[in-house]
Protein backbone atom coordinates (compact mmCIF):
# COMPACT_ATOMS: atom_id res chain seq x y z
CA UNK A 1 -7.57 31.42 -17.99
CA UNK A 2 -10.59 29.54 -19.34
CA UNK A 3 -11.41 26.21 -17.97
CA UNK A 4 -11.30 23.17 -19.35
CA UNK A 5 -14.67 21.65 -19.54
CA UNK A 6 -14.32 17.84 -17.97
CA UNK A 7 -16.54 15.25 -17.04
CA UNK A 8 -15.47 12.07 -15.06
CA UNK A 9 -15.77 8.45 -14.54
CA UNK A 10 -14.52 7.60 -10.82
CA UNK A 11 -15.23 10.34 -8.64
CA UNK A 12 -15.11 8.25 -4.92
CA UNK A 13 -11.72 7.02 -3.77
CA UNK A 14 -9.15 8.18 -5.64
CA UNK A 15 -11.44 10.01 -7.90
CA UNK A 16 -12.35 12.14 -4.17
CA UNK A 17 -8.41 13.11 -4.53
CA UNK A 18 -8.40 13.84 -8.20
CA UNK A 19 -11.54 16.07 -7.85
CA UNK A 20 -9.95 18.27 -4.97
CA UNK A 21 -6.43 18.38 -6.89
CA UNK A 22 -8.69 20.01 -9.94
CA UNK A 23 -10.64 22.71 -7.70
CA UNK A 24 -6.98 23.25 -6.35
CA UNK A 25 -5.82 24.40 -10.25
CA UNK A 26 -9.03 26.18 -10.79
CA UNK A 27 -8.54 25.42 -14.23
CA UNK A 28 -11.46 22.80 -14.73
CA UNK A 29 -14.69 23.04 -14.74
CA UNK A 30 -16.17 19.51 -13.53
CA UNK A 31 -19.62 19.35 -16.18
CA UNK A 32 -20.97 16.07 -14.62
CA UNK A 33 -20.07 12.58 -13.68
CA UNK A 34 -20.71 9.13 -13.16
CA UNK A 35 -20.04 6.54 -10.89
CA UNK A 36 -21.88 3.66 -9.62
CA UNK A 37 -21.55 4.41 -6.32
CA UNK A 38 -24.45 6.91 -5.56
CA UNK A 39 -22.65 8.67 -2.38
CA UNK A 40 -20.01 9.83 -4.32
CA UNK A 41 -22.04 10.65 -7.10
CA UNK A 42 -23.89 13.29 -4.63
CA UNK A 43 -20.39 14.22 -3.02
CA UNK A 44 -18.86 15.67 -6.64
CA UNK A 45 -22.55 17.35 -7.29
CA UNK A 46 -22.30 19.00 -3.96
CA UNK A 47 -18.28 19.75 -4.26
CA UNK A 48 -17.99 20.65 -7.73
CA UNK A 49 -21.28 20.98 -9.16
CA UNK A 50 -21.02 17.97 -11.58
CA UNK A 51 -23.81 16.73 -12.81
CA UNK A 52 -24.67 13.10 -11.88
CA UNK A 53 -25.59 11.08 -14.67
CA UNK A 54 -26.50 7.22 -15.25
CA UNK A 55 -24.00 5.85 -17.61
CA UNK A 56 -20.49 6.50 -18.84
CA UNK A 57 -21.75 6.41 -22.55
CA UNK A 58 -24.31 9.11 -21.28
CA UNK A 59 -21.37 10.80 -19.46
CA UNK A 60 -19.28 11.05 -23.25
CA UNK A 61 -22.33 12.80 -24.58
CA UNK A 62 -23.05 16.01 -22.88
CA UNK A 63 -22.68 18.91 -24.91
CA UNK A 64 -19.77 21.32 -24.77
CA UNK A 65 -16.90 18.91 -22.93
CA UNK A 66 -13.78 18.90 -23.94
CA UNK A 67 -11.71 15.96 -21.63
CA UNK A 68 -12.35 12.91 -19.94
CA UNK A 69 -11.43 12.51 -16.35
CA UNK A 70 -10.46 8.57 -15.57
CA UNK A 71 -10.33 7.40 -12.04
CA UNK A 72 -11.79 4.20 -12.31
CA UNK A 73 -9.88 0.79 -11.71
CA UNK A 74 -7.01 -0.14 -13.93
CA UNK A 75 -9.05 -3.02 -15.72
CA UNK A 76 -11.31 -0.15 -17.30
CA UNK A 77 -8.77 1.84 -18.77
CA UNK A 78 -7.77 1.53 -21.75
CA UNK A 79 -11.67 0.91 -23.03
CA UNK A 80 -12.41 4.42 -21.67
CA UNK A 81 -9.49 6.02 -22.92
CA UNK A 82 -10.47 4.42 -26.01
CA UNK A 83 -13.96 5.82 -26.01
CA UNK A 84 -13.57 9.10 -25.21
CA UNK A 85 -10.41 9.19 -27.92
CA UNK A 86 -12.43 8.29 -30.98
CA UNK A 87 -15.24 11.13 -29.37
CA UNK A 88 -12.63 13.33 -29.81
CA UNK A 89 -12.10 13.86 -26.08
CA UNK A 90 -8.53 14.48 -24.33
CA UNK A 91 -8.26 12.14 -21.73
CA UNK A 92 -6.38 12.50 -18.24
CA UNK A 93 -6.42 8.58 -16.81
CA UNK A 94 -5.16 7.52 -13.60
CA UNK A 95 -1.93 4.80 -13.26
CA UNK A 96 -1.74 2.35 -14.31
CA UNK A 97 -2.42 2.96 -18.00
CA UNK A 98 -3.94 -0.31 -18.43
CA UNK A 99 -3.17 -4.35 -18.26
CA UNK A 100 -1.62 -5.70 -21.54
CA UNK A 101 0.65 -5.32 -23.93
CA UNK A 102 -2.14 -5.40 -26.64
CA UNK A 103 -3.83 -2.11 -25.23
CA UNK A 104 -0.62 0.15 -25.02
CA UNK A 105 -0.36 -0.89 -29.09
CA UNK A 106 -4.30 0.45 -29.16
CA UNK A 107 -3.85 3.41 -27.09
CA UNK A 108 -0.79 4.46 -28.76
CA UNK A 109 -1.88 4.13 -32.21
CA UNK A 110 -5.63 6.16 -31.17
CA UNK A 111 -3.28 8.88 -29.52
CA UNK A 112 -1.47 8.96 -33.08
CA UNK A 113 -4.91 8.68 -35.04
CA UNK A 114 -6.33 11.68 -33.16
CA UNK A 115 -3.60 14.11 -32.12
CA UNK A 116 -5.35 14.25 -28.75
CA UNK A 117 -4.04 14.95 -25.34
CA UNK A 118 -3.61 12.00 -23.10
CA UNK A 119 -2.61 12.88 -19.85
CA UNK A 120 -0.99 10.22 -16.79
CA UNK A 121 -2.12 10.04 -13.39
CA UNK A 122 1.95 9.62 -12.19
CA UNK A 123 3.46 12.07 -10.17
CA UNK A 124 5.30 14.72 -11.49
CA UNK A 125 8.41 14.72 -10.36
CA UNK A 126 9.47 17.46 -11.96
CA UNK A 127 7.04 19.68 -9.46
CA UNK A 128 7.81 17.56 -6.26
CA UNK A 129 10.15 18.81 -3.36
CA UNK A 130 11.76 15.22 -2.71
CA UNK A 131 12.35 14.09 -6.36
CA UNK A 132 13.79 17.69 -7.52
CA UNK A 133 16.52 17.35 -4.27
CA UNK A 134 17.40 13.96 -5.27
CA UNK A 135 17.94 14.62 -8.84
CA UNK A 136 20.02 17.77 -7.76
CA UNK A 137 22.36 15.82 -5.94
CA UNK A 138 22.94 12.57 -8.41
CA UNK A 139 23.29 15.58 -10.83
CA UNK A 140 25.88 18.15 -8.67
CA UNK A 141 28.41 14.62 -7.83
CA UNK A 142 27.74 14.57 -4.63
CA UNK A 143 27.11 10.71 -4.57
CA UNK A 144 30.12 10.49 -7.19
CA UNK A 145 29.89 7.50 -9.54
CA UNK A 146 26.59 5.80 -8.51
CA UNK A 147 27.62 1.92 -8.47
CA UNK A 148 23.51 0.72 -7.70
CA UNK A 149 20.12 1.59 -6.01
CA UNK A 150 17.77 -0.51 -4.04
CA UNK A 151 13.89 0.52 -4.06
CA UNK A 152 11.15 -1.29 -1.84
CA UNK A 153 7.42 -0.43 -2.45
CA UNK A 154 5.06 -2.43 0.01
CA UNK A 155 1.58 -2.17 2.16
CA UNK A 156 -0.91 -5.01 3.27
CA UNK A 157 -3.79 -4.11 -0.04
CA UNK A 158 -3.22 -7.78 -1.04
CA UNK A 159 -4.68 -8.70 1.82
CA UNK A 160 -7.71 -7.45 1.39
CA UNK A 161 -8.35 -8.26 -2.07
CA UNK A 162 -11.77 -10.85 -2.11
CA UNK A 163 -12.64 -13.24 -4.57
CA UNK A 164 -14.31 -11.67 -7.86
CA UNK A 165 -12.09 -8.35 -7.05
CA UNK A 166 -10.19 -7.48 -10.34
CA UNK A 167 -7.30 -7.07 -8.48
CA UNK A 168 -7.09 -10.96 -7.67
CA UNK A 169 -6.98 -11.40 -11.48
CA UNK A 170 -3.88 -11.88 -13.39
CA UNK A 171 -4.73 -11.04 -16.43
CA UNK A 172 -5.82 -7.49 -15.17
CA UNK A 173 -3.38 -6.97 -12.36
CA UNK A 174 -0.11 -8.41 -13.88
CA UNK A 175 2.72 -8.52 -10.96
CA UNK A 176 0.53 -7.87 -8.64
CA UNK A 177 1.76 -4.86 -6.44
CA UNK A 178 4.78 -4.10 -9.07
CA UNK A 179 1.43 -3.25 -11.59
CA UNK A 180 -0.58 -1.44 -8.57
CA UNK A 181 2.47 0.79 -6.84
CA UNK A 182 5.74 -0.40 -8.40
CA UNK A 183 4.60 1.60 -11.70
CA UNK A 184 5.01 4.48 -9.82
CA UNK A 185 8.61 3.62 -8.60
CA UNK A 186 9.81 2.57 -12.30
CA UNK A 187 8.39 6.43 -13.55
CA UNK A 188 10.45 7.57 -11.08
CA UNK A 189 13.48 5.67 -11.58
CA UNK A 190 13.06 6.56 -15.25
CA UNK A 191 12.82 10.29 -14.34
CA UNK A 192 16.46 10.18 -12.81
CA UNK A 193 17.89 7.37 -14.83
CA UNK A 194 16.31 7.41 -18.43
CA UNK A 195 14.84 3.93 -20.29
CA UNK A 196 14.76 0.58 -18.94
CA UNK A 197 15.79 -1.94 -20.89
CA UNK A 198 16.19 -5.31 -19.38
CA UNK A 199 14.64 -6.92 -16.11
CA UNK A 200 15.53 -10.02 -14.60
CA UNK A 201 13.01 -10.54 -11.99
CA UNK A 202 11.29 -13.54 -9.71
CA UNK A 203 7.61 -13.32 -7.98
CA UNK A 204 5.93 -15.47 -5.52
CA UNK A 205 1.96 -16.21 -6.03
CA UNK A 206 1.34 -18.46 -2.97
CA UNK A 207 1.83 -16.02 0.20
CA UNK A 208 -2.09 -14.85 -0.48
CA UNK A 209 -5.13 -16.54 -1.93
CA UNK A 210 -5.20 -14.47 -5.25
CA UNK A 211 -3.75 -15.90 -8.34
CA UNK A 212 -1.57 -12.73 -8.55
CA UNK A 213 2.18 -11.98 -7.17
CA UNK A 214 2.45 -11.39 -3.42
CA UNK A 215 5.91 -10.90 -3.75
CA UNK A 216 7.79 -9.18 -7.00
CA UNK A 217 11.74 -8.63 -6.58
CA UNK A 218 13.18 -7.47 -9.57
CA UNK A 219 17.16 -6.37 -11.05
CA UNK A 220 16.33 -3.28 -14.22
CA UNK A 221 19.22 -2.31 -16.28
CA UNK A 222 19.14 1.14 -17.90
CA UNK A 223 19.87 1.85 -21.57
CA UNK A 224 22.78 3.89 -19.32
CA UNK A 225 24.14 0.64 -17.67
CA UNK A 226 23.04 1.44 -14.13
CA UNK A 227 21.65 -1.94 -12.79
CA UNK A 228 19.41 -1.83 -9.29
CA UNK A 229 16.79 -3.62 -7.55
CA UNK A 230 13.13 -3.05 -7.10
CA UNK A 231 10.85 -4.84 -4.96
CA UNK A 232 7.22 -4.78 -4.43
CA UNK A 233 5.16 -6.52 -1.89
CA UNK A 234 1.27 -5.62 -1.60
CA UNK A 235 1.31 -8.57 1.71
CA UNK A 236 3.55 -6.73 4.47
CA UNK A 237 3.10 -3.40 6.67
CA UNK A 238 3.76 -0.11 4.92
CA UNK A 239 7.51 0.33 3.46
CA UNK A 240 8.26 3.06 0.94
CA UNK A 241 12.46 3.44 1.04
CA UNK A 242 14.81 4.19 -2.11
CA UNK A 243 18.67 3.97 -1.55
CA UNK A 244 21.30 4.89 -3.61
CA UNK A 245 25.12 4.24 -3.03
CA UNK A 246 27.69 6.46 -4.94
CA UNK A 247 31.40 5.77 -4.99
CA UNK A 248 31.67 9.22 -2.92
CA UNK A 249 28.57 9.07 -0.65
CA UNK A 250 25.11 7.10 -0.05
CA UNK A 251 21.55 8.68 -0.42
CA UNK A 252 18.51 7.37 1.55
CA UNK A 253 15.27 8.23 1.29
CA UNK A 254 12.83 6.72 3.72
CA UNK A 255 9.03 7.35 2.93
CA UNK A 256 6.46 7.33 5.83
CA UNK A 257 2.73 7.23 5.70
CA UNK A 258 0.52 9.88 7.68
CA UNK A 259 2.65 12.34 10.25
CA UNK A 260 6.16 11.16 9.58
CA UNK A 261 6.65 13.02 6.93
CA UNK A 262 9.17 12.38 4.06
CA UNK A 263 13.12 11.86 5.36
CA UNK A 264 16.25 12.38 2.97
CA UNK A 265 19.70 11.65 4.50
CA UNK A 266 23.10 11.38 3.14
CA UNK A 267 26.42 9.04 3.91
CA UNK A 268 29.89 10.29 2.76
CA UNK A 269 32.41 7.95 2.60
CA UNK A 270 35.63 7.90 4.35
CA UNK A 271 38.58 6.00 2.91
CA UNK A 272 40.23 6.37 6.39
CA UNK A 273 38.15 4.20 8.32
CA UNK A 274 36.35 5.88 10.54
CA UNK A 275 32.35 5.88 11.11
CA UNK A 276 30.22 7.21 8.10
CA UNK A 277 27.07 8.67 9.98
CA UNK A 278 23.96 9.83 8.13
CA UNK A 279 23.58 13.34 7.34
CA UNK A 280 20.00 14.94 7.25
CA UNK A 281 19.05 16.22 3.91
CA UNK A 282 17.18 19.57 4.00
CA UNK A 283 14.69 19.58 1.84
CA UNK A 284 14.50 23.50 0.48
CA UNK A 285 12.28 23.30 -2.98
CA UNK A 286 8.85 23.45 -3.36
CA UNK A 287 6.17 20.65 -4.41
CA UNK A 288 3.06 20.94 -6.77
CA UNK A 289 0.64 17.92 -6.42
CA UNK A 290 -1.25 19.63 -9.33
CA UNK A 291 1.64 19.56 -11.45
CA UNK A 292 0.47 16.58 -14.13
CA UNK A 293 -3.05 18.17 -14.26
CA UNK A 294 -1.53 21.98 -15.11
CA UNK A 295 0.83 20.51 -17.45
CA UNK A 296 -2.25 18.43 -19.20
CA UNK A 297 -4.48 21.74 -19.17
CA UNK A 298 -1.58 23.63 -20.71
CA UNK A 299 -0.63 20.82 -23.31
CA UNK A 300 -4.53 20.81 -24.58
CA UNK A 301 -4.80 24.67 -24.04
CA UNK A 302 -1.25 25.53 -25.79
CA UNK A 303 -0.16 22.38 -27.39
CA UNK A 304 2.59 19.85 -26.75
CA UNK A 305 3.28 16.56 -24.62
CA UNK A 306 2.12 16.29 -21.20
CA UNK A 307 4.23 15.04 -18.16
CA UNK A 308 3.35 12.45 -17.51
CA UNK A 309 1.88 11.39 -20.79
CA UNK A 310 0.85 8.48 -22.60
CA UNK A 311 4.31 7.53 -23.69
CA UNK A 312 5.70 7.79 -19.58
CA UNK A 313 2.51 5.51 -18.71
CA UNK A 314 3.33 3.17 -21.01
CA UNK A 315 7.08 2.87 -20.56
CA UNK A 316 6.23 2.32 -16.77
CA UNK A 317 3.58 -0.73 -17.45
CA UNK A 318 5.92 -2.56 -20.56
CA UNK A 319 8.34 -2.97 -17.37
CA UNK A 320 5.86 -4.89 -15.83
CA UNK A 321 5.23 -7.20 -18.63
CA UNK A 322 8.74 -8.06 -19.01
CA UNK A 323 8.77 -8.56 -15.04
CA UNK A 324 6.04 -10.73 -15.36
CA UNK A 325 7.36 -12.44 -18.64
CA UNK A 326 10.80 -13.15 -16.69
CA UNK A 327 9.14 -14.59 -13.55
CA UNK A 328 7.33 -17.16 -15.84
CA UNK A 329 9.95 -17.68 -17.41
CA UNK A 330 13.05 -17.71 -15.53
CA UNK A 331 15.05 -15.56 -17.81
CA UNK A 332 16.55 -12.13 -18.64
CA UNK A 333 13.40 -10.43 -20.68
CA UNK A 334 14.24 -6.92 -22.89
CA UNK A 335 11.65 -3.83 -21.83
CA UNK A 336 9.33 -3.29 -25.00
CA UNK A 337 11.22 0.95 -26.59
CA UNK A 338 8.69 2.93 -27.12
């Protein structure tokens, strides 16, 4: 296959991750990139053979590329995506798609202007071992009529969030951890569930020093009916658990970071009254972590919509907004259709 010819903005951090994910594919070829931080700079020329350059408006004009690579902070975004759009680059950018309401209207409409490929940073559950299990069992009746979920994302990153840091800033980190992590929980839930519509939610601001939420606990209903609870926490140990309770049985999923691994376990009931112990869950498919950057190579190579793409980005932040919009104030807020 021919490789796509990339260059990127963000290549320590995350960017580091992103980078090895794209020598995994060997489908991109990594022109040159830029980044203010010089170490990593020297770590993408030396891993990838990327050529460092000085600026990201330098980085848009070398000759011959045909994507943009985003791994930058959420604040910078949508004014990349932007850039690179109206250059006539594709664009694969990291989650979360960006901060407001008024740049999902501007990256949707550029999309629709250019025809481009814009690509999502979210995982693709459609590739991943856990996600294709769970959706295999809501979809077999195993869990029979499923009455509600409950979904916790949390880790201590609040905590280390300084003054000046964008994440501290409301106005680019709306909901605090629901924007950072919980817009990866809310893609998933929308891969098993479908839209979002309404969110009632409340969010506490004073736990930390920042001026965004500590604390985020929300209630979603789907255009479906299913109502369930999401909370997100960026001020508390490490805590990644999804449960879902079925007239028939109970699924648990219970997410651990480093060596634990990932742990599935199911809960039959029994109208008879005796003890309903947990059942381990084997998990027996196969996960891709490449999967969203083959299906963007494939979708600028061979045409058609990315997963995840602009639209699944953007479905996953309006949630936010509404979140946000119902903690302020104190009502039921509908989720922006897209």
């Amino acid at each position: 296959m021919k490789k796509l010819r990339v260059v990127q903005v963000g290549v320590g951090g995350f960017g580091g991750y992103r980078r090895e994910r794209m020598r995994e594919t060997g489908l991109f070829e990594l022109v040159a990139a830029f980044d203010l931080n010089k170490d990593a700079l020297a770590a993408a020329q030396k891993d990838d053979g990327a050529k460092p350059v000085g600026s990201f408006q330098e980085l848009l004009e070398q000759p011959g590329i045909e994507a943009l690579i985003i791994s930058t902070g959420a604040k910078f975004h949508a004014e990349q995506t932007l850039a690179a759009l109206e250059r006539g680059l594709h664009v694969f950018v990291e989650k979360p798609l960006c901060s407001t309401p008024d740049e999902v209207r501007a990256l949707i409409a550029a999309q629709k202007k250019t025809g481009l490929v814009v690509g999502v940073g979210h995982g693709d559950h459609s590739h991943d071992a856990v996600s294709a299990t769970i959706q295999k069992i809501i979809a077999d009746g195993t869990l029979g009529t499923i009455a509600t979920f409950e979904k916790t994302t949390a880790h201590n990153g609040g905590l280390h969030i300084k003054p000046g840091d964008w994440r501290g800033d409301p106005l680019k980190n709306p909901g605090g951890m629901l924007f950072q992590c919980g817009v990866h929980a809310l893609h998933e839930l929308m891969f098993y569930f479908g839209p979002i519509r309404e969110v009632f939610s409340q969010m506490r601001y004073d736990v930390h020093t920042t001026q965004t939420a500590d604390v985020a606990c929300c209630v979603l209903r789907f255009e479906s009916g299913l109502i369930g609870t999401l909370n997100a926490y960026h001020v508390t140990p490490y805590r990644h658990t999804f449960n879902l309770f079925g007239t028939k049985a109970n699924l648990y999923r219970d997410e651990r970071f480093f060596d634990e691994g990932v742990k599935l376990a199911l809960q039959v009931t029994r109208l008879d009254g005796s003890k309903e112990p947990h059942q381990p869950v084997a998990i027996t498919e196969k996960s891709d972590a490449c999967g969203n950057l083959r299906s963007f190579y494939n979708a600028v190579r061979n045409g058609g919509t990315p997963y995840p793409s602009l639209l699944d980005g953007a479905r996953a932040v309006e949630v936010v907004f509404a979140a946000e919009e119902s903690a302020k104030t104190g009502k039921l807020v509908k989720v922006n259709a897209l």
